[in-house]
Protein backbone atom coordinates (compact mmCIF):
# COMPACT_ATOMS: atom_id res chain seq x y z
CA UNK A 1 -35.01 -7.31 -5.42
CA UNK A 2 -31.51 -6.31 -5.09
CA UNK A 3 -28.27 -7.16 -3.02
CA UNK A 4 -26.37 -4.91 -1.24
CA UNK A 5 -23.43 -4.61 0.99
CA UNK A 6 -23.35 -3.14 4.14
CA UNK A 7 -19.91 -2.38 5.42
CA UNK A 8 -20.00 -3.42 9.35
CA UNK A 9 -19.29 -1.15 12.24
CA UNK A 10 -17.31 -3.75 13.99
CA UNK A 11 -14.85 -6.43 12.52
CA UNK A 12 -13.93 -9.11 14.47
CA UNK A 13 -10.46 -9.45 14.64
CA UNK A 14 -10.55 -13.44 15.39
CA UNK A 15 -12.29 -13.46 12.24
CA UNK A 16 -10.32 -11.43 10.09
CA UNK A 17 -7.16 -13.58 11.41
CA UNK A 18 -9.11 -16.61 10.76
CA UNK A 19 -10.49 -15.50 7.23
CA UNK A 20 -7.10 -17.08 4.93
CA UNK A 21 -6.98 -20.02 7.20
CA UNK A 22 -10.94 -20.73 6.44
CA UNK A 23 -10.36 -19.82 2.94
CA UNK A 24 -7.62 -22.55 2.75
CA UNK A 25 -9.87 -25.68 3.82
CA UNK A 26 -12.74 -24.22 1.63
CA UNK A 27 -9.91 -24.41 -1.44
CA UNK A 28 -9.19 -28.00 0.11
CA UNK A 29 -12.84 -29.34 0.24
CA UNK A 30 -13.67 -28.18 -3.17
CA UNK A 31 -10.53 -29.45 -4.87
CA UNK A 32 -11.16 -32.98 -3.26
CA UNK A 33 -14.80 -32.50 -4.90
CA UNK A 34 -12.87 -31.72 -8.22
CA UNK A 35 -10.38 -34.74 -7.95
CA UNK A 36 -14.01 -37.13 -7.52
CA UNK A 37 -15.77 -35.41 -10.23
CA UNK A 38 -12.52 -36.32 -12.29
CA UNK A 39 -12.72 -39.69 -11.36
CA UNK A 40 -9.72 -39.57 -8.87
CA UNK A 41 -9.20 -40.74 -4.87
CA UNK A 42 -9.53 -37.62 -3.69
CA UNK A 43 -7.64 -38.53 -0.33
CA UNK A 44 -4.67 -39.97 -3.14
CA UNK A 45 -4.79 -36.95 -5.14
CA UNK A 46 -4.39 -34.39 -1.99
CA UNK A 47 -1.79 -36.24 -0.60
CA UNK A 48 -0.05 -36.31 -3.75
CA UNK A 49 -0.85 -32.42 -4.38
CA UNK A 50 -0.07 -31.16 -0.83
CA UNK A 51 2.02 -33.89 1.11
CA UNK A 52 4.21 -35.59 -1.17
CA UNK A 53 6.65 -32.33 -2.40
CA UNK A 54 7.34 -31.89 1.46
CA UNK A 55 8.85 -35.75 1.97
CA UNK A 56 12.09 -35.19 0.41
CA UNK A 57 15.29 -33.08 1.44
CA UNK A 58 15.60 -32.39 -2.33
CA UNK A 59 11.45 -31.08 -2.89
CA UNK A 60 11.89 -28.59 0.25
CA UNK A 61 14.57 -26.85 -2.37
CA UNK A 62 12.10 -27.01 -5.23
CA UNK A 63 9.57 -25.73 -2.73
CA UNK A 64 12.12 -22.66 -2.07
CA UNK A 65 13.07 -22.11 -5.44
CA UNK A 66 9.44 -21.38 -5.95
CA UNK A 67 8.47 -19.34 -3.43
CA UNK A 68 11.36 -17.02 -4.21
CA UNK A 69 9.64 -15.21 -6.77
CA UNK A 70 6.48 -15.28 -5.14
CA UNK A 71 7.27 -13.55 -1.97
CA UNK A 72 9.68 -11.01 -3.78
CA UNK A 73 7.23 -10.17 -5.59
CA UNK A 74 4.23 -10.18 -3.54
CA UNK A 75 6.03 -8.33 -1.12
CA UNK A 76 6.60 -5.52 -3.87
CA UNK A 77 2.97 -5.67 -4.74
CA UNK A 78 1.63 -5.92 -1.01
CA UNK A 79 3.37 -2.14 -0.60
CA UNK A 80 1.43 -1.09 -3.46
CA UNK A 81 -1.99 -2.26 -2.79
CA UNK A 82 -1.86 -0.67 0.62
CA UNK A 83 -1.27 2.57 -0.82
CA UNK A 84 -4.05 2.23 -2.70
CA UNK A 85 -2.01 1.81 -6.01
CA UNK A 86 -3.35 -1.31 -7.81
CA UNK A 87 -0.05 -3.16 -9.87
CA UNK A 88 -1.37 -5.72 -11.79
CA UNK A 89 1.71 -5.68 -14.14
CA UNK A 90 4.18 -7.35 -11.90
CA UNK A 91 4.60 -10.04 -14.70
CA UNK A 92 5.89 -7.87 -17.12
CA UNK A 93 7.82 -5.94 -14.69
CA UNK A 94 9.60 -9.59 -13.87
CA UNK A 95 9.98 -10.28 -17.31
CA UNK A 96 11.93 -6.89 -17.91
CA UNK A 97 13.84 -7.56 -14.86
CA UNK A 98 15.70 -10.88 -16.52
CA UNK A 99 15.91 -8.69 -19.81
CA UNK A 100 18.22 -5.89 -18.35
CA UNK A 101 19.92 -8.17 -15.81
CA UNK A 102 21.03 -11.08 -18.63
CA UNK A 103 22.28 -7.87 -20.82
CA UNK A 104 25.70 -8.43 -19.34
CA UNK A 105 26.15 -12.64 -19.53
CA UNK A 106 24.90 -12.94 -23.08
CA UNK A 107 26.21 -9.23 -24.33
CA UNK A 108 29.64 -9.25 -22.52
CA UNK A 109 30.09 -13.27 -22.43
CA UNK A 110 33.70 -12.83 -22.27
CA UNK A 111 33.82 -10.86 -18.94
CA UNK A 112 34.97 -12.43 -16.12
CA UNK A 113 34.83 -11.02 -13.06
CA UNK A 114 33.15 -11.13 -8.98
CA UNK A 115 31.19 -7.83 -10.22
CA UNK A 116 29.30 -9.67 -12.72
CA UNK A 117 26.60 -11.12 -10.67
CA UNK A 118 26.17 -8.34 -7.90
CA UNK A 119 25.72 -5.42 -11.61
CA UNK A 120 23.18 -8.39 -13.17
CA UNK A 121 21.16 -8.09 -10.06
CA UNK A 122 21.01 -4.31 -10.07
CA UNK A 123 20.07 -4.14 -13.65
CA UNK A 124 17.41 -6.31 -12.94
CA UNK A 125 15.85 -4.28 -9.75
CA UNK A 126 16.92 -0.99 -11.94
CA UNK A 127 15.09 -2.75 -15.11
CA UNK A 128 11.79 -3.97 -13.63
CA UNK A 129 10.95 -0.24 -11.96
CA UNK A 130 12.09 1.55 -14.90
CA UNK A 131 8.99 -1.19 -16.61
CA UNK A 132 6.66 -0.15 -13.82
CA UNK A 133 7.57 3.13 -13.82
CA UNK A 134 5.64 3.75 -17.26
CA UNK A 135 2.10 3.06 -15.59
CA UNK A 136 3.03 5.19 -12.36
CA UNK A 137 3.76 8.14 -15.14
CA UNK A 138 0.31 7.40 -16.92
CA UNK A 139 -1.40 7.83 -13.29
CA UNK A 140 0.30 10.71 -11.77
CA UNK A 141 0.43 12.67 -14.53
CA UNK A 142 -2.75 11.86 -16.75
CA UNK A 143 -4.86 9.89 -14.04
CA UNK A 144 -5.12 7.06 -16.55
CA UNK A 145 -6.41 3.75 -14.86
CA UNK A 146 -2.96 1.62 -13.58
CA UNK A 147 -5.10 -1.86 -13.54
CA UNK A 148 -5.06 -1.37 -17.10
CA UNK A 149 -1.41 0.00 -18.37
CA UNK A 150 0.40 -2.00 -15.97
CA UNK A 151 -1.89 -5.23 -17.21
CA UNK A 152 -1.37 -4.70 -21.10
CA UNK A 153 2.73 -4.07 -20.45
CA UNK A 154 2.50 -7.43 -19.51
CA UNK A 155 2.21 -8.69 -22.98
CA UNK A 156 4.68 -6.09 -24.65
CA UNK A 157 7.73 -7.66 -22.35
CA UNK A 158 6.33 -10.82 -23.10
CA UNK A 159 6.68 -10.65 -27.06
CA UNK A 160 9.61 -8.07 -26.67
CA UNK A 161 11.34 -11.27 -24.63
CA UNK A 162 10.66 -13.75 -27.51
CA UNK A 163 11.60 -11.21 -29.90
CA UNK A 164 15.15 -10.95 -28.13
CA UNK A 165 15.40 -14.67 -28.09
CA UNK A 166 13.98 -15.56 -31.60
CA UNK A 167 16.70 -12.64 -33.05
CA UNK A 168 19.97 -10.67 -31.63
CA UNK A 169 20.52 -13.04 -28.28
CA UNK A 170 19.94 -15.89 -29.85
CA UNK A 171 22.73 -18.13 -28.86
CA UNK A 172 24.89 -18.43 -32.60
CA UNK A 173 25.56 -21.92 -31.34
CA UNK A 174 22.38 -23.37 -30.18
CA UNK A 175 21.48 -25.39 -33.44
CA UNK A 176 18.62 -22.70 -34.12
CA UNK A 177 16.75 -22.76 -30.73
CA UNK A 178 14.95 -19.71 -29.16
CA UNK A 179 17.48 -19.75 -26.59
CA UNK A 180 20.60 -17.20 -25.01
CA UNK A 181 23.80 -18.11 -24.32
CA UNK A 182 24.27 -20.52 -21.52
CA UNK A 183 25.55 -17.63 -18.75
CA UNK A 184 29.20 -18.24 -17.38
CA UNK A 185 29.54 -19.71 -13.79
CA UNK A 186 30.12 -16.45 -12.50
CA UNK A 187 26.93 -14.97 -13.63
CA UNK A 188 24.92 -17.55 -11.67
CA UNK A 189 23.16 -17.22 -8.89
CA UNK A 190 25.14 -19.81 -5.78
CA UNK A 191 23.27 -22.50 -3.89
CA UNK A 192 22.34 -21.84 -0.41
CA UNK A 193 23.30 -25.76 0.59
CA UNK A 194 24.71 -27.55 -2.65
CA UNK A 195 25.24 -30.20 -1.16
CA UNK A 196 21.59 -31.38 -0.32
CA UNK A 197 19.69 -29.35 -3.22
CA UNK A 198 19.97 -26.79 -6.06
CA UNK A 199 17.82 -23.66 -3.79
CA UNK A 200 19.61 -20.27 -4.52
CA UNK A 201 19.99 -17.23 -3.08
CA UNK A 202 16.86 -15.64 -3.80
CA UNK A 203 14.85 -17.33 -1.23
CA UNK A 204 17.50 -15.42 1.32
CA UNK A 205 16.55 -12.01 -0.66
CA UNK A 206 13.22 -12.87 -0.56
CA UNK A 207 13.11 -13.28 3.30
CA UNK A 208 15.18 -10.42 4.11
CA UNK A 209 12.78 -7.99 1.46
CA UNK A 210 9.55 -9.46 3.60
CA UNK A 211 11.27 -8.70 7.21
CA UNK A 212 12.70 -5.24 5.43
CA UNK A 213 9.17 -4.33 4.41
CA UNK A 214 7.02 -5.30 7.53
CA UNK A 215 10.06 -2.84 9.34
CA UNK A 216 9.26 0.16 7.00
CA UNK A 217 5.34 -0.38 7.33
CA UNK A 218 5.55 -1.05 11.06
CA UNK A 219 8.38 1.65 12.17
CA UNK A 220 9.17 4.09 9.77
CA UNK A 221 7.54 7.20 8.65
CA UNK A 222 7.11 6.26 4.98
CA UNK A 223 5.31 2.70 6.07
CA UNK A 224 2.77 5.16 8.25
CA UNK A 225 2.39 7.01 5.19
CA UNK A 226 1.55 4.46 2.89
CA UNK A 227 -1.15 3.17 5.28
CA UNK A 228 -2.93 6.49 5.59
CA UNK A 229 -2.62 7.65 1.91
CA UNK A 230 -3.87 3.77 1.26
CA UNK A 231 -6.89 4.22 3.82
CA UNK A 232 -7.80 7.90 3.02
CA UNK A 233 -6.33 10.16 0.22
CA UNK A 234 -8.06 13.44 1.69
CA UNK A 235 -6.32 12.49 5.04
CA UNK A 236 -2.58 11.85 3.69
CA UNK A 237 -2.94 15.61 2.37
CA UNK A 238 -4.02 16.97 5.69
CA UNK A 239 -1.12 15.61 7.08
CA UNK A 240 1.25 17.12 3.95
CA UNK A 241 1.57 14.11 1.64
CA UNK A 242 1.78 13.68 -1.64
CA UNK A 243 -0.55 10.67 -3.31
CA UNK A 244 1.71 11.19 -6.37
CA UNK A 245 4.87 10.92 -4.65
CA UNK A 246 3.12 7.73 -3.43
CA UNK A 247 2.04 6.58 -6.40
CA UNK A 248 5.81 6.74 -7.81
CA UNK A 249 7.33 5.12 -4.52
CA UNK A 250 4.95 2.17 -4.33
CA UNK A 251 5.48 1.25 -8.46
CA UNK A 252 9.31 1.36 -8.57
CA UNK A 253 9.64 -0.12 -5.11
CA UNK A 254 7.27 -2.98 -6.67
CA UNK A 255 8.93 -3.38 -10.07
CA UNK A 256 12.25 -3.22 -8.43
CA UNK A 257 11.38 -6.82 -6.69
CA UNK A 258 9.66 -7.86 -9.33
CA UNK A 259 12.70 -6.91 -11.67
CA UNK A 260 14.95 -8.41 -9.24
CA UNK A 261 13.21 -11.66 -9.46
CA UNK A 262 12.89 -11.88 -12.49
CA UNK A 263 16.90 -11.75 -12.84
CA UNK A 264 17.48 -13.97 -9.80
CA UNK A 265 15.28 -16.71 -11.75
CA UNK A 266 17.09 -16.63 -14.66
CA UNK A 267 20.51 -16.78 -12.84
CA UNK A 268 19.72 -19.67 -10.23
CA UNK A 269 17.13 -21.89 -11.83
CA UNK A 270 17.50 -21.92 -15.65
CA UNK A 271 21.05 -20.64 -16.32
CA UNK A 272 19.91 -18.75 -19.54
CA UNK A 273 17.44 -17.04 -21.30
CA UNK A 274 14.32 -18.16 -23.61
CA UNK A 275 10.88 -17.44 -24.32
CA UNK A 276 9.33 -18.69 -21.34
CA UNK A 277 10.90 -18.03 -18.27
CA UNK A 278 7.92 -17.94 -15.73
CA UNK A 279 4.64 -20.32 -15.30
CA UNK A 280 2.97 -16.87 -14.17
CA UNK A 281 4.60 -15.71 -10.84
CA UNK A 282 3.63 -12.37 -11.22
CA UNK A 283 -0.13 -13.25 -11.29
CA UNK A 284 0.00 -15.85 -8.46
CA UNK A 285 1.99 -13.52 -6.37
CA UNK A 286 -1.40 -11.60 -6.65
CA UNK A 287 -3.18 -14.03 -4.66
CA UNK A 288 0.10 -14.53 -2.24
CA UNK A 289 -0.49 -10.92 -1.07
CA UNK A 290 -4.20 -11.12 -0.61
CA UNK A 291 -3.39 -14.57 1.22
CA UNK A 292 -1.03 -13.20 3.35
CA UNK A 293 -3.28 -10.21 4.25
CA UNK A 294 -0.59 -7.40 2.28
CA UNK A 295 1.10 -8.26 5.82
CA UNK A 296 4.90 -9.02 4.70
CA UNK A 297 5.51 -11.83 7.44
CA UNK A 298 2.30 -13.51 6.41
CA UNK A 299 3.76 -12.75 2.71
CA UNK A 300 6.38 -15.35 3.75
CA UNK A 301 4.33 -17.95 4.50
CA UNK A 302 1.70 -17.41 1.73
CA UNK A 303 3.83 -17.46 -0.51
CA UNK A 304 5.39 -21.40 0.48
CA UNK A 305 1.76 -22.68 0.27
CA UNK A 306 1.68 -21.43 -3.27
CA UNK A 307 4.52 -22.33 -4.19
CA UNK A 308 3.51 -26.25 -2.75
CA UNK A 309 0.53 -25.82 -5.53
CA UNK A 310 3.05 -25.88 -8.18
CA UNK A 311 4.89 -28.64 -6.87
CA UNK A 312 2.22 -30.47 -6.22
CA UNK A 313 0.50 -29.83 -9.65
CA UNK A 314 3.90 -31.31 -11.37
CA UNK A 315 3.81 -34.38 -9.09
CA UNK A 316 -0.12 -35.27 -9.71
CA UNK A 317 0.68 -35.13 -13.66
CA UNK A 318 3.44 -37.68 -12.51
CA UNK A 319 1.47 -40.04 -10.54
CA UNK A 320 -2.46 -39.14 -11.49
CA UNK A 321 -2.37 -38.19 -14.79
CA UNK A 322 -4.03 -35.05 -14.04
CA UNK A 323 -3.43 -31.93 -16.23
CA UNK A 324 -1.13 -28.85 -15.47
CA UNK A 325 -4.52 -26.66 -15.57
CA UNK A 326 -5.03 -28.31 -12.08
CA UNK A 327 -2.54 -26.02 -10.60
CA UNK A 328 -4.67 -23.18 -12.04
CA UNK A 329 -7.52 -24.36 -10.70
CA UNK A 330 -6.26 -24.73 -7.42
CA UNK A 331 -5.01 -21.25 -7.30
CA UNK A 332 -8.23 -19.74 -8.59
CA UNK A 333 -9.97 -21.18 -6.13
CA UNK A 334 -7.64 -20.20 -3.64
CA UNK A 335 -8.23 -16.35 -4.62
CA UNK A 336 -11.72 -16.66 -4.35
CA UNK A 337 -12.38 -18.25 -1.29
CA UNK A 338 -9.91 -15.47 0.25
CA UNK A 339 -12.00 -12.67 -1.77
CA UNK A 340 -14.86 -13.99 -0.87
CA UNK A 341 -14.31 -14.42 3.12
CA UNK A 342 -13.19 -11.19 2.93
CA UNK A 343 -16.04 -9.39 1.73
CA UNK A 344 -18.24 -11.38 4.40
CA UNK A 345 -16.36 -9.96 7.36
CA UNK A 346 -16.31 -6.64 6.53
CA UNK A 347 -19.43 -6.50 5.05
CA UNK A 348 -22.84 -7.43 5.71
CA UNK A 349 -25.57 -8.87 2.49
CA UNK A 350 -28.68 -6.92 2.45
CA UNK A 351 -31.78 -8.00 0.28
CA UNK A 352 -33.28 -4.51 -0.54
CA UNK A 353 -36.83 -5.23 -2.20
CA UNK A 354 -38.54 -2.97 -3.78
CA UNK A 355 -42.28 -2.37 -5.55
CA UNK A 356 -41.61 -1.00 -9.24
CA UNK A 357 -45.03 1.01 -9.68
CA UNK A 358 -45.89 2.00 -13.31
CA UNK A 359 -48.34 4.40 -14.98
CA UNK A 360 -50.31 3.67 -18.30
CA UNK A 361 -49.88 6.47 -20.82
């Protein structure tokens, strides 16, 4: 006996509208089966996890400050994936992005100026598709597999960013730790409403480059020629495009976001640089695009329920005890269920048996 999928003539679109929404409760029931298992209320530890960060004027910010990142970057990687170009790196590409944008703070600490912050940001767009730009090469030009480059770049920004931190930007005055120098006021990133909470700007970047990239996908040329070059190859070159020319367009316009924020982060929420600068944005913004069907809108609000995760991860530790793997959990789930709900709408499980007849010699 062996399983097969059979992709369905007809999808329902109440049920592929439906599918994230499904996938959601499934991630809810099984986490409350978790919580018990642990020994937990699981009522108590899902109100903690998904109701308590949204009960304070001060927690919406957190809740902003984390989706930022996630929705730049998903939106970046939503592009991609419907082009049929699969960017797995958009951690390292994030990473890069705070390199090349905290060049000028930490390497030109004395400069004072209004251009500061608006040349940071570019170097960090410019940065992070430069990063990404190195697996789009590797496909185009030697049809290497992109899951794979774009994955193990990941690590080399990683150790090339502690290597920066641990050597020539570490901050002469920091009493030997692996930090930068603390960046001057006018290489940080303003608050949105300072007086209620410490949310930056780069929730308002990440909201315009959602509504900016549902426009291009929805009325532009290039958007209808990501979706047929993403649907059929052999079709985009009947109608005189280029998959390569796709293939560079969807990684820099990716890494770009990513880059940028990777740079915003550093600017509005930490101030400086040091080893760890993300608790894996780039990787959760994986599941933010499949949650919010590569659809930039639903991006937006995909990418605030992730976001809660991490929120409410930190506040179970608080008042559970629970671990910080939790949040993990949680999101793994999350991916799954959506995977998995998926595959069972546009696809149909077949148990093919079959006799295995053998012949003596």
């Amino acid at each position: 006996m062996r399983i097969e999928l059979e992709k369905r003539p007809d999808v329902s679109k109440l049920y592929a509208f439906v599918s994230p929404l499904l996938a959601l409760v499934l991630t809810l029931v099984f986490g409350a089966i978790m919580f018990a298992m642990l020994g937990k209320d699981p009522i108590a530890a899902l109100e903690a996890f998904f109701i308590e960060p949204l009960l304070e004027v001060w927690s919406l910010h957190e809740l902003a400050i984390k989706a930022a990142p996630l929705i730049l970057i998903a939106v970046g990687l939503a592009v991609c994936y419907r082009s049929n170009n699969w960017n797995i790196g958009a951690e390292g590409q994030f990473t890069i992005g705070a390199i090349t944008g905290s060049y000028l703070p930490i390497i030109f600490y004395d400069w004072h100026s209004p251009l500061v912050l608006p040349l940071m940001l570019i170097l960090g767009a410019l940065g992070g598709a430069l990063f990404a730009a190195i697996p789009a090469l590797l496909k185009a030009h030697f049809n290497t597999n992109e899951i794979l480059t774009s994955l193990m770049l990941v690590y080399i920004a990683q150790l090339f960013l502690d290597w920066l931190i641990r050597g020539a930007w570490r901050d002469p005055k920091g009493f030997n730790f692996p930090v930068s120098r603390d960046f001057a006021p006018e290489a940080v990133l303003p608050a949105i409403w300072e007086e209620s909470g410490r949310a930056h700007w780069a929730f308002i970047f990440a909201i315009i480059a959602a509504v900016g990239a549902w426009f291009m996908l929805r009325y532009t040329l290039k958007g209808f020629e990501i979706v047929v070059l993403g649907q059929s190859e052999r079709a985009g070159r009947f109608a005189g495009f280029s998959s390569k020319k796709m293939i560079w367009f969807s990684f820099l316009f990716s890494g770009a976001l990513a880059g940028l924020a990777g740079i915003a982060e550093v600017s509005g929420s930490i101030g400086h640089l040091q080893p760890a600068i993300s608790p894996g944005y780039g990787f959760t913004a994986i599941i933010v695009a499949f949650l919010g069907r590569l659809n930039p809108l639903g991006i937006i609000a995909s990418g605030l329920v992730l976001a809660l995760t991490y929120l409410g991860g930190e506040a179970a530790q608080l008042s559970l005890g629970l671990s910080d793997k939790v949040t993990r959990v949680f999101q793994g789930l999350l991916l799954f269920f959506v995977l998995s709900c998926d595959t069972l709408i546009y696809y149909k499980i077949r148990l093919v048996w079959s006799r295995v007849r053998g012949r003596a010699a």
